[in-house]
Protein backbone atom coordinates (compact mmCIF):
# COMPACT_ATOMS: atom_id res chain seq x y z
CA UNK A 1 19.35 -2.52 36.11
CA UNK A 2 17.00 -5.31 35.10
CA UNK A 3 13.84 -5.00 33.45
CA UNK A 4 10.70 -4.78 35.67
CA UNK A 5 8.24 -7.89 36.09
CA UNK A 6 5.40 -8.50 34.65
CA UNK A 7 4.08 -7.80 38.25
CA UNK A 8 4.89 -4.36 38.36
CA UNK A 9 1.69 -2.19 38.64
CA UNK A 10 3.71 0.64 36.79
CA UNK A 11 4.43 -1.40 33.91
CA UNK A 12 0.46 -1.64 33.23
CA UNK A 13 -0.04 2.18 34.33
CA UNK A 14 2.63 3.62 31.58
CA UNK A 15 1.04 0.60 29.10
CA UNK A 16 -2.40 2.02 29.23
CA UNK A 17 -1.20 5.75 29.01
CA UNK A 18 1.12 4.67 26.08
CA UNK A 19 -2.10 3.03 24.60
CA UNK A 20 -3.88 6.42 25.40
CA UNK A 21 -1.32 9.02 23.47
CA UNK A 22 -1.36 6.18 20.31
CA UNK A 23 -5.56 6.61 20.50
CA UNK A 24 -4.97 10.06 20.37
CA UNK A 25 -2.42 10.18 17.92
CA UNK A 26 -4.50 7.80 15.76
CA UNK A 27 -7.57 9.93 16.43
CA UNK A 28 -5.82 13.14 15.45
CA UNK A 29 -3.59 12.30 12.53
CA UNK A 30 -5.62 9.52 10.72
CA UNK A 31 -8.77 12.19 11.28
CA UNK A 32 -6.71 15.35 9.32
CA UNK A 33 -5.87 12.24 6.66
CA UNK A 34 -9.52 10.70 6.43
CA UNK A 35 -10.74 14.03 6.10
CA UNK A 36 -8.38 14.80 3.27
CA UNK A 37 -9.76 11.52 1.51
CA UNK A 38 -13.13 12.77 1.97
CA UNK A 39 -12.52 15.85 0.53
CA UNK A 40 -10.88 13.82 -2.58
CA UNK A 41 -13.66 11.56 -2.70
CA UNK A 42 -16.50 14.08 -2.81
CA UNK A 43 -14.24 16.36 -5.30
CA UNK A 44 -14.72 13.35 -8.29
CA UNK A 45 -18.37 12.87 -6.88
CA UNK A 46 -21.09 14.09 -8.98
CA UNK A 47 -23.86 12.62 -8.52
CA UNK A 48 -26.80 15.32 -7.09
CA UNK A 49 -27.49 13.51 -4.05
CA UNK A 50 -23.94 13.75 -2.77
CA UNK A 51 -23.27 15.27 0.61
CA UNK A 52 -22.12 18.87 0.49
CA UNK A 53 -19.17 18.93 2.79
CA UNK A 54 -17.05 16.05 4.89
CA UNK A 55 -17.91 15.89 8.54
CA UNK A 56 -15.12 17.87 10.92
CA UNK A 57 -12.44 15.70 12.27
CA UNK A 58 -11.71 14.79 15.95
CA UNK A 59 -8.29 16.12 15.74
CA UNK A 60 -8.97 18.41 18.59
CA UNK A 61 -10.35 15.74 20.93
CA UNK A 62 -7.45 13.52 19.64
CA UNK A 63 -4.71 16.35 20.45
CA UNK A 64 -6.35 16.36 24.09
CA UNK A 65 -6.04 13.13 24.90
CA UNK A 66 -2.37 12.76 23.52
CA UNK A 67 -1.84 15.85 26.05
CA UNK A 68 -3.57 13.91 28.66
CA UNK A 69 -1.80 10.91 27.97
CA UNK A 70 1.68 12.53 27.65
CA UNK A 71 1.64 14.91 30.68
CA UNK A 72 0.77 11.22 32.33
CA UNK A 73 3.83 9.70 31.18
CA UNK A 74 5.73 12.39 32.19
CA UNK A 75 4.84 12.42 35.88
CA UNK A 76 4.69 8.51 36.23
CA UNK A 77 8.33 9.15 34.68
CA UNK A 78 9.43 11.65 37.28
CA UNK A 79 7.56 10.67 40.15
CA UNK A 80 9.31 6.60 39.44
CA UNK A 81 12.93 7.30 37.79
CA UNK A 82 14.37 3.74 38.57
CA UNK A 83 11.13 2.02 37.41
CA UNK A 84 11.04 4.09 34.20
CA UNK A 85 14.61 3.09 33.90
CA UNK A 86 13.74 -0.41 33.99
CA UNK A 87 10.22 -0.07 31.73
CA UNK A 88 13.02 1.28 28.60
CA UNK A 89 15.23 -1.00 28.30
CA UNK A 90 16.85 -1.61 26.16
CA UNK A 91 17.46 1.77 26.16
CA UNK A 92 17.94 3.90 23.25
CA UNK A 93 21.39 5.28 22.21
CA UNK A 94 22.31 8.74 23.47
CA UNK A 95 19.45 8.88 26.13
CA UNK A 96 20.47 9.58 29.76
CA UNK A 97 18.73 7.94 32.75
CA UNK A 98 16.22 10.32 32.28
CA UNK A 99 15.46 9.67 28.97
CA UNK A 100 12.01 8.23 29.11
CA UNK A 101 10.79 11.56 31.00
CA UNK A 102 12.52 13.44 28.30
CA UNK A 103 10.73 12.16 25.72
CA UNK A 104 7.52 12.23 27.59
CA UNK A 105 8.05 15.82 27.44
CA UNK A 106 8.83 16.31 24.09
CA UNK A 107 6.11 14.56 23.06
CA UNK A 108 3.80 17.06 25.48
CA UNK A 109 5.25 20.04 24.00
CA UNK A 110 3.92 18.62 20.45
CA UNK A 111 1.18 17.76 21.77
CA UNK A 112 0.48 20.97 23.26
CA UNK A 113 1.40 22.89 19.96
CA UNK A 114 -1.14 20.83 18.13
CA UNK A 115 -4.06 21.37 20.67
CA UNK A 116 -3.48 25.65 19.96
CA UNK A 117 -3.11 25.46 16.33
CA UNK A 118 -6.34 23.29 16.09
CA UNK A 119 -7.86 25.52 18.17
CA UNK A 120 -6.85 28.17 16.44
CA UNK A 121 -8.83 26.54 13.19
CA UNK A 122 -5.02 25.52 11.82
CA UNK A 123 -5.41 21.89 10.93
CA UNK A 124 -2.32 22.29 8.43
CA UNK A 125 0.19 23.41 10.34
CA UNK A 126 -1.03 21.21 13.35
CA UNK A 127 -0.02 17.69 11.13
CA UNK A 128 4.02 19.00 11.87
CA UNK A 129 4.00 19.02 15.73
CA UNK A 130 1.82 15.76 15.32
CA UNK A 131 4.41 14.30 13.38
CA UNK A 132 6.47 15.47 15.94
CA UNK A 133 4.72 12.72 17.97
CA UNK A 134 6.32 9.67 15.55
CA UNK A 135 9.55 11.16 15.47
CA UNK A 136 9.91 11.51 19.47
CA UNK A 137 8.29 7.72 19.74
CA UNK A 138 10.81 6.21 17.21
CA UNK A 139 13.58 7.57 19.38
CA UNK A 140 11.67 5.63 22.38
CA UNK A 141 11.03 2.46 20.68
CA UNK A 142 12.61 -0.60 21.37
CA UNK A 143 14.42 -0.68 17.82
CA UNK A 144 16.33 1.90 17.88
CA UNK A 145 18.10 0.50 21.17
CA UNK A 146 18.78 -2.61 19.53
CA UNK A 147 19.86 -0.69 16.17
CA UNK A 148 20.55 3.19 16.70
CA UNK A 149 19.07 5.06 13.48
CA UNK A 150 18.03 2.34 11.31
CA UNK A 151 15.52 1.18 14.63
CA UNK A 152 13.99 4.53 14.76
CA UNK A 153 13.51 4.38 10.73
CA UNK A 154 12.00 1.33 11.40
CA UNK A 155 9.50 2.51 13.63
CA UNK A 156 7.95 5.42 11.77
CA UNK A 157 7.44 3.01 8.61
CA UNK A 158 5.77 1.12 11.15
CA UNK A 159 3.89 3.24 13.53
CA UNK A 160 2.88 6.36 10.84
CA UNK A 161 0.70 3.71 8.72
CA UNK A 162 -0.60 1.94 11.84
CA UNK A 163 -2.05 5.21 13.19
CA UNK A 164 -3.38 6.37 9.78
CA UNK A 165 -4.94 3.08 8.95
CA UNK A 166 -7.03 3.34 12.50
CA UNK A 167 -7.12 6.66 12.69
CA UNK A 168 -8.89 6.97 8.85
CA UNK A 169 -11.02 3.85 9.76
CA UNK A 170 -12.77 5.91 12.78
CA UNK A 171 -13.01 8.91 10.64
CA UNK A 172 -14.48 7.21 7.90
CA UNK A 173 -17.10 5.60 9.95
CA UNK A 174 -18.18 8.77 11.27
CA UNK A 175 -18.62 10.18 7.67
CA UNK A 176 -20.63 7.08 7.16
CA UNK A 177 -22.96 7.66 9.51
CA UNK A 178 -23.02 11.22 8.44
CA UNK A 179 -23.95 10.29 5.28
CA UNK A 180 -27.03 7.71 5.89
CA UNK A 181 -28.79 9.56 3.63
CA UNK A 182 -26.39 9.29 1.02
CA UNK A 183 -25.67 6.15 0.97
CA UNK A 184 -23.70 5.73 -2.40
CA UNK A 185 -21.66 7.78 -1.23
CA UNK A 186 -20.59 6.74 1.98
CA UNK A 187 -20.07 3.31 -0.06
CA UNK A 188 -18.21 5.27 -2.04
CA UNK A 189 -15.79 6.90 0.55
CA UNK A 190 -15.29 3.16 2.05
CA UNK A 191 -13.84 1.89 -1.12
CA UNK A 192 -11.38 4.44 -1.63
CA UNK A 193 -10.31 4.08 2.28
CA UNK A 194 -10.56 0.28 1.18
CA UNK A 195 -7.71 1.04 -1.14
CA UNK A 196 -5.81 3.65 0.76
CA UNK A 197 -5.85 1.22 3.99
CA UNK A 198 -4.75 -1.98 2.05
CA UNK A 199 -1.40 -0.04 1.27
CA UNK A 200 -1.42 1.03 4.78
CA UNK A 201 -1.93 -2.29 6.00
CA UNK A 202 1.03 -4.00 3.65
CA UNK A 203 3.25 -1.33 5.11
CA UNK A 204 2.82 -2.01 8.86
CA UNK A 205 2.85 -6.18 8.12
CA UNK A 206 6.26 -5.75 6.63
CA UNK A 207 7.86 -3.64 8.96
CA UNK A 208 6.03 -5.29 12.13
CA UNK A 209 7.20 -8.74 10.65
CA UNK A 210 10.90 -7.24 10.51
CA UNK A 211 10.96 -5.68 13.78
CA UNK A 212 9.91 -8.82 15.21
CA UNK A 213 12.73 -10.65 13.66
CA UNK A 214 14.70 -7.74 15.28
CA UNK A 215 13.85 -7.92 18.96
CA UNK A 216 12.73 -11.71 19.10
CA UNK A 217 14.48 -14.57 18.51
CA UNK A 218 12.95 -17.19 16.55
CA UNK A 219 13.68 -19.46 20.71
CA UNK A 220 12.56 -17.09 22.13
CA UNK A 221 9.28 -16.56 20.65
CA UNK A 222 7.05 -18.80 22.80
CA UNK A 223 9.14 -19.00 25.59
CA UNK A 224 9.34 -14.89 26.63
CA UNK A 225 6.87 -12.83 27.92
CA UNK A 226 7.47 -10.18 25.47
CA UNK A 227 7.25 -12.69 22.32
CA UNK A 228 3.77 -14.12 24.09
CA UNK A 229 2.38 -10.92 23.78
CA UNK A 230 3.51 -9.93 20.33
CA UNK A 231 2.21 -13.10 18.85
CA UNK A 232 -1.26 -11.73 21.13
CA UNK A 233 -1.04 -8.60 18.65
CA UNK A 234 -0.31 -10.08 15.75
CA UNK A 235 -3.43 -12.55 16.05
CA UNK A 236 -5.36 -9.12 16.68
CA UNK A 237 -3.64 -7.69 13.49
CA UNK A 238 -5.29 -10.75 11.59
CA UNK A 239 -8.97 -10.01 13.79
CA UNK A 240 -8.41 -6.82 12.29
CA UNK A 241 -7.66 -7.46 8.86
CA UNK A 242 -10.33 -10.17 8.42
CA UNK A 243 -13.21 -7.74 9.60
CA UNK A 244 -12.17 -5.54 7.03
CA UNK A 245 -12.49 -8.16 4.25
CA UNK A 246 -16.11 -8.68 5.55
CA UNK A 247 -16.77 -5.30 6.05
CA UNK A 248 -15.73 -4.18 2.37
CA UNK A 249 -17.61 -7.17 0.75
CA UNK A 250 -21.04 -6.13 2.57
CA UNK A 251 -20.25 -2.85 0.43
CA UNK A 252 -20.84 -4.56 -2.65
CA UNK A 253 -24.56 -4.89 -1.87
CA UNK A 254 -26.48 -1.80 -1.94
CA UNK A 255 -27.38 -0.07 1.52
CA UNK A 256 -30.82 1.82 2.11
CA UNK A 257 -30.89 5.21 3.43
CA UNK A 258 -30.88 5.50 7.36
CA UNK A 259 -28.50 2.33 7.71
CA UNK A 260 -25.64 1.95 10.28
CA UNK A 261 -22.51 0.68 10.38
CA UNK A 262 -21.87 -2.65 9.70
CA UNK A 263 -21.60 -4.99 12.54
CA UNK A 264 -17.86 -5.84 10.97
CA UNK A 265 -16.90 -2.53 10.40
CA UNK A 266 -17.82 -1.78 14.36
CA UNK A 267 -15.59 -4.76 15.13
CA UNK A 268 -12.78 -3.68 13.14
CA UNK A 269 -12.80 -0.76 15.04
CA UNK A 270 -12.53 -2.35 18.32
CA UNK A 271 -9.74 -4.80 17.21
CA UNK A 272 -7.51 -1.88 16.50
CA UNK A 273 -8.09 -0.13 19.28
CA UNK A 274 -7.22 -3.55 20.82
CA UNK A 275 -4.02 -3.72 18.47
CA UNK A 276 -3.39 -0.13 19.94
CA UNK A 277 -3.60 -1.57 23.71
CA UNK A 278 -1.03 -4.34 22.83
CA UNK A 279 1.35 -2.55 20.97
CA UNK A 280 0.93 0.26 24.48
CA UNK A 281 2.08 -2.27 26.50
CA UNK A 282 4.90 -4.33 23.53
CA UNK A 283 6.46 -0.52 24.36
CA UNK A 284 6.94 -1.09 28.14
CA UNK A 285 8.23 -4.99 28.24
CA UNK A 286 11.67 -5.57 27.86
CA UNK A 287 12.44 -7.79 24.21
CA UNK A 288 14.71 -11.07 24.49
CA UNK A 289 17.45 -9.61 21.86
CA UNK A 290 20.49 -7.72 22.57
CA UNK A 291 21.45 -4.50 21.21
CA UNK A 292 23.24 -5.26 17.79
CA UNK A 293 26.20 -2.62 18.97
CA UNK A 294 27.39 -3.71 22.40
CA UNK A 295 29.07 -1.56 24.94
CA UNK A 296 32.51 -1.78 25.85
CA UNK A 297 33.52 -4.27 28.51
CA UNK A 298 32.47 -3.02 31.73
CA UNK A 299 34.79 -2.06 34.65
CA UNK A 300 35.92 -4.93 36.87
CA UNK A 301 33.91 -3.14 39.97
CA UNK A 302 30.90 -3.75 37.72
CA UNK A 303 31.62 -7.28 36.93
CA UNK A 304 31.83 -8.61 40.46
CA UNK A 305 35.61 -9.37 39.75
CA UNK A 306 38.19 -7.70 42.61
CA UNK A 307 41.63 -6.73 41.90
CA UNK A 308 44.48 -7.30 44.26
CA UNK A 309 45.79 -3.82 45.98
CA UNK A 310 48.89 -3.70 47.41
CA UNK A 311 48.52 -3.09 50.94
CA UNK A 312 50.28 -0.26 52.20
CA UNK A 313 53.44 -1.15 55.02
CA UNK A 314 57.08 -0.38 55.45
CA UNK A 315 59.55 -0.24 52.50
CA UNK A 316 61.24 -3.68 51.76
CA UNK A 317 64.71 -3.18 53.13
């Protein structure tokens, strides 16, 4: 089956509900984690003006919209087999025809656990079936059809740090403008996300410049739809990462009380929400490079070659 066209109005519908169940991944994991480094941060914080507890997360909200965003998938899935077929390709080893619904649904069912637990005031034991999430995704990703089980490693060292680095980000900007009246210590708290997203952000450049390598030729780059927009999101990548330089050397001068975000920190923001979009769409175009482990040769029927069938007639004499 060939890939579908860049033309296809489903290949932008399942891009911007892929984008949706990242934002809400992001949103719900990188919340649970920012609030964990708030929680450190305030522990070693003893000054007497320091705030007295970290804002909540939106891990709820987060789990919603990954529900949303899921259940989406799943019908667009069902309701458009062929063109589902067509959006995974290359497909991942061990998947049937089905397989993109079957994910969908798996990643629903996490979904769905997370919402209860979290609703249910169990923000633990909700980070499992949200993990759940990257595990079901790095199935789906294009890697693992090119290279089946070192693809789908690939993708959660890639994808778990992306989401924690934007989902901490929006979580620490909230605290931050929790905190205006404290504002040491939402200085403070953007330092040590400072550090924590620096590791974060060495992580996802090496394994984003590796899967590139992986699924686009270095021909290919310029000349494929799929390598146009992945050098699209890496540009945003470097958006991103030079906001956060500015943003984290306006830290070094003091802040008054009552002062927003930075203009560069509310950029940032955007551009990785932006990175988000890209990467929901990278997920639904078809990459120039062929799977590593080829099938076996396919039937002559399949190849367009005919065999000659003896013709049945009376016995020779």
């Amino acid at each position: 089956m060939p890939s579908a066209p860049l033309s296809t109005p489903a290949l932008w519908l399942t891009g911007a509900e892929r984008w949706l169940l990242l934002a809400g991944l992001s949103i719900a994991l990188g919340g649970l984690a920012g609030r964990g480094l708030a929680r450190q941060y305030l522990a070693r914080d003893d000054s007497p003006a320091a705030p007295v507890r970290p804002p909540l997360p939106w891990a709820l909200r987060g789990s919603l919209t990954g529900l949303a965003a899921s259940a989406a998938l799943l019908v667009t899935a069902l309701a458009g087999p062929g063109v589902a077929a067509a959006l995974a390709r290359p497909p991942a080893a061990g998947l049937a025809a089905r397989g993109t619904a079957v994910i969908a649904a798996a990643e629903l069912a996490c979904f769905a656990l997370a919402t209860i637990l979290l609703r249910l005031r169990q923000p633990g034991w909700s980070v499992a079936p949200l993990l759940g999430v990257v595990l079901a995704e790095g199935v789906r990703a294009h890697p693992e059809g090119i290279i089946p089980a070192a693809g789908a490693l690939l993708t959660y060292c890639h994808l778990l740090p992306a989401v924690l680095w934007a989902g901490m980000l929006l979580y620490t900007a909230r605290a931050a403008i929790a905190w205006r009246s404290c504002p040491q210590s939402a200085q403070g708290l953007f330092r040590l996300y400072g550090t924590a997203a620096a590791w974060l952000f060495g992580v996802v450049v090496v394994t984003g410049v590796v899967s590139a390598l992986l699924l686009v030729p270095l021909g290919s780059l310029l000349t494929t739809t799929y390598g146009r927009f992945l050098i699209a999101k890496a540009a945003l990548v470097a958006v991103a990462a030079t906001l956060a330089l500015v943003s984290r050397a306006g830290l070094r001068r003091p802040a008054e009380p009552g002062a927003g975000l930075p203009l560069a920190t509310r950029l940032e923001i955007a551009a990785l929400a932006a990175v988000l979009a890209a990467t929901g769409l990278l997920t639904v175009l078809t990459p120039p490079a062929k799977p590593v482990f080829s099938t076996a040769a396919q039937p002559a029927a399949h190849t367009g070659q005919t065999q000659d069938v003896p013709r049945a007639g009376p016995p020779t004499p």
